[in-house]
N, C-alpha and C. Protein backbone atom coordinates (compact mmCIF):
# COMPACT_ATOMS: atom_id res chain seq x y z
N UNK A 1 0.83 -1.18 0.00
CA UNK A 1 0.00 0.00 0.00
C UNK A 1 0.88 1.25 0.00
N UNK A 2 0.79 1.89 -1.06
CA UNK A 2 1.12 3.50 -0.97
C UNK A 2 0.68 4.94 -0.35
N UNK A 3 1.88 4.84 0.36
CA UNK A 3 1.92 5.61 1.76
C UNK A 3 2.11 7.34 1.39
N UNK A 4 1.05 7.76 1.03
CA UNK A 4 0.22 9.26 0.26
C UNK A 4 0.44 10.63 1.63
N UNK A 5 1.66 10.23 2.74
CA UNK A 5 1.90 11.70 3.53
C UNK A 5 2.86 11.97 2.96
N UNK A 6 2.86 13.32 3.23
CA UNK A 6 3.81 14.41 3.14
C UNK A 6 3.64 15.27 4.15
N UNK A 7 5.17 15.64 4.34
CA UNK A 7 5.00 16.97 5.25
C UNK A 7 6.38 18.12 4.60
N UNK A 8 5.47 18.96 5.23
CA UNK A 8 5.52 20.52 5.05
C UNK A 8 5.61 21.51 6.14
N UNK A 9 6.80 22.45 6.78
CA UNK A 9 6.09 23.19 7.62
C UNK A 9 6.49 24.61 7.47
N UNK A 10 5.42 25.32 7.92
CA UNK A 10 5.12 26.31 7.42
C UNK A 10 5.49 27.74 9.18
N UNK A 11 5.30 28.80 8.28
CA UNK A 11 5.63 29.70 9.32
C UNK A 11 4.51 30.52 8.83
N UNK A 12 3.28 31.34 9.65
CA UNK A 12 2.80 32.46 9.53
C UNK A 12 2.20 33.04 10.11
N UNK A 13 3.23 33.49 11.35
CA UNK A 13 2.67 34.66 12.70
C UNK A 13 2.66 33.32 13.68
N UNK A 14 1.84 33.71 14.68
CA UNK A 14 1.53 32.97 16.13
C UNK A 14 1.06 31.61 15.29
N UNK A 15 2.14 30.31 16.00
CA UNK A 15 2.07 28.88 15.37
C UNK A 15 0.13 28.37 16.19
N UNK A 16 -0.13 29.19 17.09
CA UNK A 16 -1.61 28.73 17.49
C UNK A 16 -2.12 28.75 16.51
N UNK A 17 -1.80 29.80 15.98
CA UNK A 17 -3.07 30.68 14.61
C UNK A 17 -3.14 29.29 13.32
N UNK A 18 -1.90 29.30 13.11
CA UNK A 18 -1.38 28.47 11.63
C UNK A 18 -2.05 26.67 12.21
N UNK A 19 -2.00 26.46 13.56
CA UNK A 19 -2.36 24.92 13.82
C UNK A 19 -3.62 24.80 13.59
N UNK A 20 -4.47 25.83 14.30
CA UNK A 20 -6.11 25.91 14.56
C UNK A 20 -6.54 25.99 13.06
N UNK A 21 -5.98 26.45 12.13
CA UNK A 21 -6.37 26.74 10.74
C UNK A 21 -6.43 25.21 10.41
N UNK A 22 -5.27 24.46 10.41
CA UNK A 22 -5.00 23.30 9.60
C UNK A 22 -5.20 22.00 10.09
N UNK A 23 -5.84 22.41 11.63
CA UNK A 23 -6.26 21.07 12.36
C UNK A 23 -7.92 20.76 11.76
N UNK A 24 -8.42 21.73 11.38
CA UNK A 24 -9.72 21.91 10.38
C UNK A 24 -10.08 21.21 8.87
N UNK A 25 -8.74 20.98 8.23
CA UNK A 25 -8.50 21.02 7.01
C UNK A 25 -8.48 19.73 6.87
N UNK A 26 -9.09 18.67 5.62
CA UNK A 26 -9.92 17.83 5.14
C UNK A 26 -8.36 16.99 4.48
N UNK A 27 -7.44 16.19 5.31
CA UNK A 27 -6.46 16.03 4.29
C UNK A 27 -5.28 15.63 5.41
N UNK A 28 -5.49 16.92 6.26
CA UNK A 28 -4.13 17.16 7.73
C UNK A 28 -4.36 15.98 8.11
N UNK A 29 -3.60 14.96 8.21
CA UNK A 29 -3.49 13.97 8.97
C UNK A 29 -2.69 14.66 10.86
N UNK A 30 -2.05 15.60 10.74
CA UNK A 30 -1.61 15.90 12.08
C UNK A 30 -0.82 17.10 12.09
N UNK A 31 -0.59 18.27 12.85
CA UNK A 31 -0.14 19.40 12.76
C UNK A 31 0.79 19.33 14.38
N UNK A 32 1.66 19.98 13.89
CA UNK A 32 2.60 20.10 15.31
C UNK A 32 3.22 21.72 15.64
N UNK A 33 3.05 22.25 16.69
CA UNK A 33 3.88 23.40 16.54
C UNK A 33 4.90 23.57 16.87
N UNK A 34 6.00 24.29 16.50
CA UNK A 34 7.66 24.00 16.81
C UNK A 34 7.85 25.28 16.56
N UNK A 35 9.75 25.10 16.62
CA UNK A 35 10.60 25.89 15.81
C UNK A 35 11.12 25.92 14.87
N UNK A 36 11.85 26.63 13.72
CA UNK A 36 13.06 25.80 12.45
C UNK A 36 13.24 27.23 12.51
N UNK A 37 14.56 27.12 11.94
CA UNK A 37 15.19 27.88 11.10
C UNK A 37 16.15 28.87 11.81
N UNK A 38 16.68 28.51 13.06
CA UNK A 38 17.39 28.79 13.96
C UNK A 38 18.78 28.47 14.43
N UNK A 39 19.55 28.68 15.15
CA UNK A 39 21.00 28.59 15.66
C UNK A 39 21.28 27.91 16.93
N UNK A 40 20.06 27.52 17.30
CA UNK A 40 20.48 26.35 18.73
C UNK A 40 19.66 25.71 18.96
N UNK A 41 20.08 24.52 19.49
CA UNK A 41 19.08 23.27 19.05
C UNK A 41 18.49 23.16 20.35
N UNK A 42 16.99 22.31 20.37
CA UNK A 42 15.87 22.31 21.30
C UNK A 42 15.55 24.29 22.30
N UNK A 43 15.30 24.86 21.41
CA UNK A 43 15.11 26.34 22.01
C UNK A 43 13.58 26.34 22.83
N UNK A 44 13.91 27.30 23.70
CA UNK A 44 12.54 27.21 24.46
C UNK A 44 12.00 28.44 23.60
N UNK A 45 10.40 28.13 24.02
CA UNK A 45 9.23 29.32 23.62
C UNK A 45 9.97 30.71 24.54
N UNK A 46 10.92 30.98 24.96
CA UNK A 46 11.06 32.34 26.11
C UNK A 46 12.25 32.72 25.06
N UNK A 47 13.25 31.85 24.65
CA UNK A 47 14.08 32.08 23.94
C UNK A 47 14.14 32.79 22.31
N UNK A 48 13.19 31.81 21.85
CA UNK A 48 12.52 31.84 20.30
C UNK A 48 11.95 33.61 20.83
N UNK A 49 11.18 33.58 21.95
CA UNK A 49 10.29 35.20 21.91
C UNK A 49 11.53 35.98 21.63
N UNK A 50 12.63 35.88 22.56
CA UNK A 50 13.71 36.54 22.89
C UNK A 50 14.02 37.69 21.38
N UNK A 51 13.88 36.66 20.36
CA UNK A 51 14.41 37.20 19.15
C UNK A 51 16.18 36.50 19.00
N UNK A 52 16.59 36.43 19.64
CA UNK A 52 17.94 36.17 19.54
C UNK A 52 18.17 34.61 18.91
N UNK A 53 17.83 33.68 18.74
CA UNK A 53 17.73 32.46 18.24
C UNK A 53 17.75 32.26 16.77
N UNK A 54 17.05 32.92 16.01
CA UNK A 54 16.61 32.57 14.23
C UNK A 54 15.41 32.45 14.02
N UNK A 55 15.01 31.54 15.23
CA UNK A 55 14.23 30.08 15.27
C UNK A 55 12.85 31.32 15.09
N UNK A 56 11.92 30.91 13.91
CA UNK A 56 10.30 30.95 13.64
C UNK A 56 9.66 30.07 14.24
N UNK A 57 8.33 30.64 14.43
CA UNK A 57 7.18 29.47 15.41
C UNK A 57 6.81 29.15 14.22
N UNK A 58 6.47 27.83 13.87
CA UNK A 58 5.98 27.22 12.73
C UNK A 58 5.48 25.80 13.12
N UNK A 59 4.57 25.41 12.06
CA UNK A 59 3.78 24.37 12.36
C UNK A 59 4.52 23.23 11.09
N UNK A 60 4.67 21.64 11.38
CA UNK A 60 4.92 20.69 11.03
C UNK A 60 3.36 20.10 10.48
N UNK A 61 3.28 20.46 9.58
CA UNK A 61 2.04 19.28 9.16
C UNK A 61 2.03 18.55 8.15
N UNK A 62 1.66 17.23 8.49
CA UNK A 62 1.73 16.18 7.71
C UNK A 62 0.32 15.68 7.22
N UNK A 63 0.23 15.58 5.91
CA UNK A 63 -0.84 15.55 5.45
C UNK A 63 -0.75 14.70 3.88
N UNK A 64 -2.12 14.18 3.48
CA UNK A 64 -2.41 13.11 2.89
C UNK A 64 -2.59 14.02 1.19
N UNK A 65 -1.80 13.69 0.67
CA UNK A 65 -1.21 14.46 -0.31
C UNK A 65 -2.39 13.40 -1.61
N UNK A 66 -3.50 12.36 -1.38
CA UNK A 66 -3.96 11.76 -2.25
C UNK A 66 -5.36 12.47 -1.84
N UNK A 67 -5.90 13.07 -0.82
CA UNK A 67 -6.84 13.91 0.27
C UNK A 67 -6.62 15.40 0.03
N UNK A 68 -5.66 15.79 -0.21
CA UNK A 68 -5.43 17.35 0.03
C UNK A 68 -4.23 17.75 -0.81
N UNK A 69 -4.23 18.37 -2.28
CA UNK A 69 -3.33 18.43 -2.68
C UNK A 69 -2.44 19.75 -2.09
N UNK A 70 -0.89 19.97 -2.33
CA UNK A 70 -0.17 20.68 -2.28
C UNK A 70 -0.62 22.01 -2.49
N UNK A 71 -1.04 22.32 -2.99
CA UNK A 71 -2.00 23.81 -4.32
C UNK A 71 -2.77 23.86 -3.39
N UNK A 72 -3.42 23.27 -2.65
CA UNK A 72 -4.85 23.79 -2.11
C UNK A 72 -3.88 24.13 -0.34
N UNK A 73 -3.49 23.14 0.19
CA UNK A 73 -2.85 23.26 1.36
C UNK A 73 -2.13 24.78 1.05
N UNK A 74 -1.19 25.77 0.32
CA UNK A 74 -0.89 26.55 0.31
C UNK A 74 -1.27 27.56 0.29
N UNK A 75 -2.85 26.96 -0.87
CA UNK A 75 -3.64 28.45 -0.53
C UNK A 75 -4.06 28.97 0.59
N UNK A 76 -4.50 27.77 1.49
CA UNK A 76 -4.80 28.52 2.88
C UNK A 76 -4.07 29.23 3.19
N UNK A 77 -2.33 28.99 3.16
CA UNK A 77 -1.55 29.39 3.82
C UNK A 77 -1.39 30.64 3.26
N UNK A 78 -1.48 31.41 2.10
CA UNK A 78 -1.44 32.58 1.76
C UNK A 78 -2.73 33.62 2.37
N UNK A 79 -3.93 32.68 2.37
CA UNK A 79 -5.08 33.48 2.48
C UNK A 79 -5.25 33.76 3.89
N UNK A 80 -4.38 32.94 5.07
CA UNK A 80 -4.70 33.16 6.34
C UNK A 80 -3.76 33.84 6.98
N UNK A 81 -2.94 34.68 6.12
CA UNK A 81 -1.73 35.23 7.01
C UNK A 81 -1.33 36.15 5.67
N UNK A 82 -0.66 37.39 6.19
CA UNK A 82 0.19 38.46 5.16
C UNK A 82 1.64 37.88 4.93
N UNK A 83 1.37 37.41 3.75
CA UNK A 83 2.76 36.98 3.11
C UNK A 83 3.45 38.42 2.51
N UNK A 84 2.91 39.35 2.75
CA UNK A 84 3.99 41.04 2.23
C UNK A 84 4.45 41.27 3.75
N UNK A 85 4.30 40.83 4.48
CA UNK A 85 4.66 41.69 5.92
C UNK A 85 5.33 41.25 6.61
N UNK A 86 6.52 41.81 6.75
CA UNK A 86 7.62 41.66 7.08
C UNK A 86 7.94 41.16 8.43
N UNK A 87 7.89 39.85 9.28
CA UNK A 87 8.51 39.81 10.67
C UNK A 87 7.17 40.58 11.62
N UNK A 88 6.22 40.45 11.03
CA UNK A 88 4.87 40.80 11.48
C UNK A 88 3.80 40.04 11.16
N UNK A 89 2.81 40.17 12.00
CA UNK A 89 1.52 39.24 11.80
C UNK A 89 1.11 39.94 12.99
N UNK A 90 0.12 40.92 12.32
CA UNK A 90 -1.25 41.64 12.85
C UNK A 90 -0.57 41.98 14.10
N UNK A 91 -0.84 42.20 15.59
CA UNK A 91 -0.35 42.55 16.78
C UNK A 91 1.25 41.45 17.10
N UNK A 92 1.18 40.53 16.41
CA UNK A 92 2.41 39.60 16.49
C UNK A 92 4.10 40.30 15.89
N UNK A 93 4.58 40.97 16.65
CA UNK A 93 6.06 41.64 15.75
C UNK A 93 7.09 41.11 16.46
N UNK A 94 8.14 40.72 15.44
CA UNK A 94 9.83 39.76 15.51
C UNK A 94 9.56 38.89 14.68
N UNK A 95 10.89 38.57 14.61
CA UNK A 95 11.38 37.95 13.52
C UNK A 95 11.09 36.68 13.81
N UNK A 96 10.45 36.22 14.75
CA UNK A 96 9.64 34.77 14.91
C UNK A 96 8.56 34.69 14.38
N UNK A 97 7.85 35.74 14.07
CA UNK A 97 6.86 35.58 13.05
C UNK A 97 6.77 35.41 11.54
N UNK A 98 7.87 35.50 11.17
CA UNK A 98 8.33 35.58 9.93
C UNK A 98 7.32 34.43 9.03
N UNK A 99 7.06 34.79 7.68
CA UNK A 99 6.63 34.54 6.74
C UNK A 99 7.43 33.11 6.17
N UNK A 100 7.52 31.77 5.80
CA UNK A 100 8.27 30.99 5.64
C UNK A 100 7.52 29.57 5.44
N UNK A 101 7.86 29.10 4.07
CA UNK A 101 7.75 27.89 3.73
C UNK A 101 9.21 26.97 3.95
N UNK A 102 9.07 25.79 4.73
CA UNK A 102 10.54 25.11 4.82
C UNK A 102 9.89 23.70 4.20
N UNK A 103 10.21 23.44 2.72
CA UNK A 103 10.02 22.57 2.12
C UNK A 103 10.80 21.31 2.54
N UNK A 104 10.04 20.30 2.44
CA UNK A 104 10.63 18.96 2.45
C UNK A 104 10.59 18.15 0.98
N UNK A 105 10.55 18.45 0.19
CA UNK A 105 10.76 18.13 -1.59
C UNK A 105 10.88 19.07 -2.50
N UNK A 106 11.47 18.53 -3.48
CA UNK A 106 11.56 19.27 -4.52
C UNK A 106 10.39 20.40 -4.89
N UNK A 107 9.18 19.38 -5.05
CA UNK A 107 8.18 19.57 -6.18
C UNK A 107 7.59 20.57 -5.05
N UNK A 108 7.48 20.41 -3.68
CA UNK A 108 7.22 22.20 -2.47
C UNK A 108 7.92 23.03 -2.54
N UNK A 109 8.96 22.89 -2.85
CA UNK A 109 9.81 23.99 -3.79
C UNK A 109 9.00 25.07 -4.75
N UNK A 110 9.14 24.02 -5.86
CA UNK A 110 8.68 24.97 -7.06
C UNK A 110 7.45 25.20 -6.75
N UNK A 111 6.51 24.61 -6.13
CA UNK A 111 5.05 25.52 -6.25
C UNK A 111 5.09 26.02 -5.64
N UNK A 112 5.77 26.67 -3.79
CA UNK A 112 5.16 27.27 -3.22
C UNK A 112 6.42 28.65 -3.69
N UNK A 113 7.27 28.67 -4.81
CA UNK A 113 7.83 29.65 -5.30
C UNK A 113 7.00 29.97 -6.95
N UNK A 114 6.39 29.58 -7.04
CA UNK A 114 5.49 29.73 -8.21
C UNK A 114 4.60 30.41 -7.67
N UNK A 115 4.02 29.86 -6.61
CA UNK A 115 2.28 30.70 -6.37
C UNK A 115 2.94 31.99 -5.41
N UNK A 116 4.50 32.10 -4.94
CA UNK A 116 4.79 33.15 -4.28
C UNK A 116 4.68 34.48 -5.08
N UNK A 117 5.76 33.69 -6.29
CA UNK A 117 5.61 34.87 -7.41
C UNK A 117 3.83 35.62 -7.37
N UNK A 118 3.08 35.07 -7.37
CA UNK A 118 1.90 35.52 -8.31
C UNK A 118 1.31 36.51 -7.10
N UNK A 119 2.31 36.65 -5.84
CA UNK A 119 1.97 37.73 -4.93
C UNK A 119 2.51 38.92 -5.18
N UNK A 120 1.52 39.80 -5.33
CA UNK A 120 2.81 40.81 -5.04
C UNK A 120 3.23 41.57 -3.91
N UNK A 121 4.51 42.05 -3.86
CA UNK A 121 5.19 42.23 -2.61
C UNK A 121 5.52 40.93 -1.66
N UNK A 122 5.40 40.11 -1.51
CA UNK A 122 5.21 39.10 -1.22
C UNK A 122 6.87 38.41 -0.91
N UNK A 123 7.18 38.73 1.10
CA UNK A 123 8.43 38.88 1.50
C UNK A 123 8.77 37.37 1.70
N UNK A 124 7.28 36.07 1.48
CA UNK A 124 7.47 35.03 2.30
C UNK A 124 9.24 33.97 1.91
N UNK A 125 9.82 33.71 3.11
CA UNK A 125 11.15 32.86 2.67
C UNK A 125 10.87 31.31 2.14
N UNK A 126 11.46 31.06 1.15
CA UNK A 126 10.92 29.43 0.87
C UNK A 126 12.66 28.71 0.95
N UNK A 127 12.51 27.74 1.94
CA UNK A 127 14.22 27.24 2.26
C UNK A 127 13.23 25.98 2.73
N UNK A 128 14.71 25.00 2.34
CA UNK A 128 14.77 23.74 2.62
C UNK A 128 14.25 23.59 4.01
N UNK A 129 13.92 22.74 4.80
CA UNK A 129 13.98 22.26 6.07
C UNK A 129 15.01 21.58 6.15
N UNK A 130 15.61 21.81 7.70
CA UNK A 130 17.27 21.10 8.24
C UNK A 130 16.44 20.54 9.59
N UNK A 131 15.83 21.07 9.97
CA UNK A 131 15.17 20.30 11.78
C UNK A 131 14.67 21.16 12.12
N UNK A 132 13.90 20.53 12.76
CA UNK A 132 12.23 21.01 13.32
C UNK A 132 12.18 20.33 14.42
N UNK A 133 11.93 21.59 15.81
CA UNK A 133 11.93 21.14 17.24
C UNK A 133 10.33 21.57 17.97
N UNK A 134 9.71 20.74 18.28
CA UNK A 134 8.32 20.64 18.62
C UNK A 134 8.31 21.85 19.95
N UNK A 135 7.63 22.17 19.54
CA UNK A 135 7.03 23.50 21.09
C UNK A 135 6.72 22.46 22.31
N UNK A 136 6.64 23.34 23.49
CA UNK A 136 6.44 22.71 24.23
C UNK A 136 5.00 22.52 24.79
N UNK A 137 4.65 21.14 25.35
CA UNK A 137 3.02 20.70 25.35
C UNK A 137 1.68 21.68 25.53
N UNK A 138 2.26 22.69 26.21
CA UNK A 138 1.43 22.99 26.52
C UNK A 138 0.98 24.33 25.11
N UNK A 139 2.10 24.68 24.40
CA UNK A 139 1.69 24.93 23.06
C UNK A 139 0.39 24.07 22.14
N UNK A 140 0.59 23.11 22.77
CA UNK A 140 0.24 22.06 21.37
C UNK A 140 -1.83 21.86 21.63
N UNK A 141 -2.69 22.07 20.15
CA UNK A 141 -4.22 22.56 20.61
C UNK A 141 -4.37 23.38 21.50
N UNK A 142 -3.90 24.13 21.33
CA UNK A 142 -3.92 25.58 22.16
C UNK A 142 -5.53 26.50 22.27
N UNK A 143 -5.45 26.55 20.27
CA UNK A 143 -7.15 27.12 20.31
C UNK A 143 -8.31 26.12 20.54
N UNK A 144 -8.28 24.67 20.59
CA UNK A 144 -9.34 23.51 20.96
C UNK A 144 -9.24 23.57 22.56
N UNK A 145 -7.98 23.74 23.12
CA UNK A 145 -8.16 24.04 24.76
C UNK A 145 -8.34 25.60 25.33
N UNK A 146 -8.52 26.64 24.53
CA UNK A 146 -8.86 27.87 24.96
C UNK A 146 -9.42 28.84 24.09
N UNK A 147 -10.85 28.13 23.90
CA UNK A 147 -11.63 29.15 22.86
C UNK A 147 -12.16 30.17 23.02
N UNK A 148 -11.88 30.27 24.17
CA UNK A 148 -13.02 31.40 24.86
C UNK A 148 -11.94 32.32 25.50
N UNK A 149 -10.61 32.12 25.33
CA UNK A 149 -9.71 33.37 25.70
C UNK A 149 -9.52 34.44 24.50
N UNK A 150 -9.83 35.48 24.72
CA UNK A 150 -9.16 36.82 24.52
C UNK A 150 -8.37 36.54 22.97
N UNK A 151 -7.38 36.01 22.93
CA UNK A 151 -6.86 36.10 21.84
C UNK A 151 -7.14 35.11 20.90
N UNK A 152 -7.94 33.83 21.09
CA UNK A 152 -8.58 32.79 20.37
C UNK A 152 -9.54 33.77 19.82
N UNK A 153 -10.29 34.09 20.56
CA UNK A 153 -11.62 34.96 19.93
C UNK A 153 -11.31 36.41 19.45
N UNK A 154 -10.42 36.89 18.99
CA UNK A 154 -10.02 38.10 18.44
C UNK A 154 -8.86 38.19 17.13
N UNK A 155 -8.33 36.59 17.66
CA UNK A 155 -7.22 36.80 16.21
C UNK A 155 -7.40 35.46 15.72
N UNK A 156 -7.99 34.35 16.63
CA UNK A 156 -7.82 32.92 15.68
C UNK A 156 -8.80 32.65 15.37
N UNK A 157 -10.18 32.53 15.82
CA UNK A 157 -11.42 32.67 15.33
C UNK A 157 -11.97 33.25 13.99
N UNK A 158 -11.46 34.70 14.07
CA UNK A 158 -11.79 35.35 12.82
C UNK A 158 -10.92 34.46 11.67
N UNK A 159 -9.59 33.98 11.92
CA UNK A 159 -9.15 33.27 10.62
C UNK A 159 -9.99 31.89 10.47
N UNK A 160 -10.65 31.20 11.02
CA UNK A 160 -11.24 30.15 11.05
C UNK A 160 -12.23 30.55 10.13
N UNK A 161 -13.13 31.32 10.72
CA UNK A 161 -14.48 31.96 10.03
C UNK A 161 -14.25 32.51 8.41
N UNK A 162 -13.16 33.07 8.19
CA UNK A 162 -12.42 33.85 6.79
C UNK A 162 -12.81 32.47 5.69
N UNK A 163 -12.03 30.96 6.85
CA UNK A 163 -11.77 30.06 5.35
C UNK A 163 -12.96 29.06 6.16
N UNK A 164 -14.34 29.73 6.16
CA UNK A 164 -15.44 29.10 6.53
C UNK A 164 -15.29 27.86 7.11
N UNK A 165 -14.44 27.60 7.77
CA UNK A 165 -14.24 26.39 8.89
C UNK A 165 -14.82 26.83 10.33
């Protein structure tokens, strides 16, 4: 039997925001939130805030690529976050928020630099993945364990509602 995951992980603003989006999505076999793209290995969430690390909050998701093609998984990712904005996401500012596809194949390569092009202004980084370090637990379903806080209902909600989930 042919084994139809792939993973992909992605960066765009607060990793709550980017999980709650894609724990929704018809395809995600599983979403994780972490770090990549940083200078020291296993970094804490205090550190990553710090700014001093590299390291983006980004989500690991692995998903059923015969269920949910590549093209569609990206569009969310453009439509639920400002791919022109620089090290920002809405009240979210540093360079942990950063805009960022970290491909694990070729072929996430070229499309998510194909459909980048067709943005304009459009600052998002597309780089290989080297390692990806999982947040810590209490990161992880963050908006399924706190829907009714303050920032679920003011910044992750409304993206839910946007891509009618």
């Amino acid at each position: 039997m042919k084994n139809d995951n792939e993973v992909i992980v992605l960066g765009g603003g607060c990793f709550w925001c980017v999980e709650a989006v894609y724990q929704q999505v018809t395809g995600v076999v599983s979403v994780e939130p972490g770090y990549a793209g940083g200078t020291i290995a296993n970094p804490s969430y205090e550190q990553v805030c710090g700014g001093k690390t590299g390291h983006i909050e980004v989500v690991k998701i692995t998903y059923n690529s015969a269920l949910l093609s590549l093209s569609t998984l990206l569009e969310i990712f453009w439509k639920t976050h400002d791919p022109t904005s620089f090290d920002r996401q809405g009240n979210d500012v540093g360079s942990q928020y950063r805009s960022v596809v970290f491909y694990t194949t070729e072929n996430q390569k070229r499309e998510a630099e194909r459909e980048k092009q067709a943005i304009d202004g459009a600052v998002t980084e597309i780089r290989p993945l080297e390692i990806f370090y999982p947040a810590e637990a209490y990161h992880h379903d963050y908006y399924e364990r706190h829907k009714n806080e303050p920032y679920c209902q003011l910044v992750i909600a409304p993206k839910l509602r946007k891509l009618g989930l």
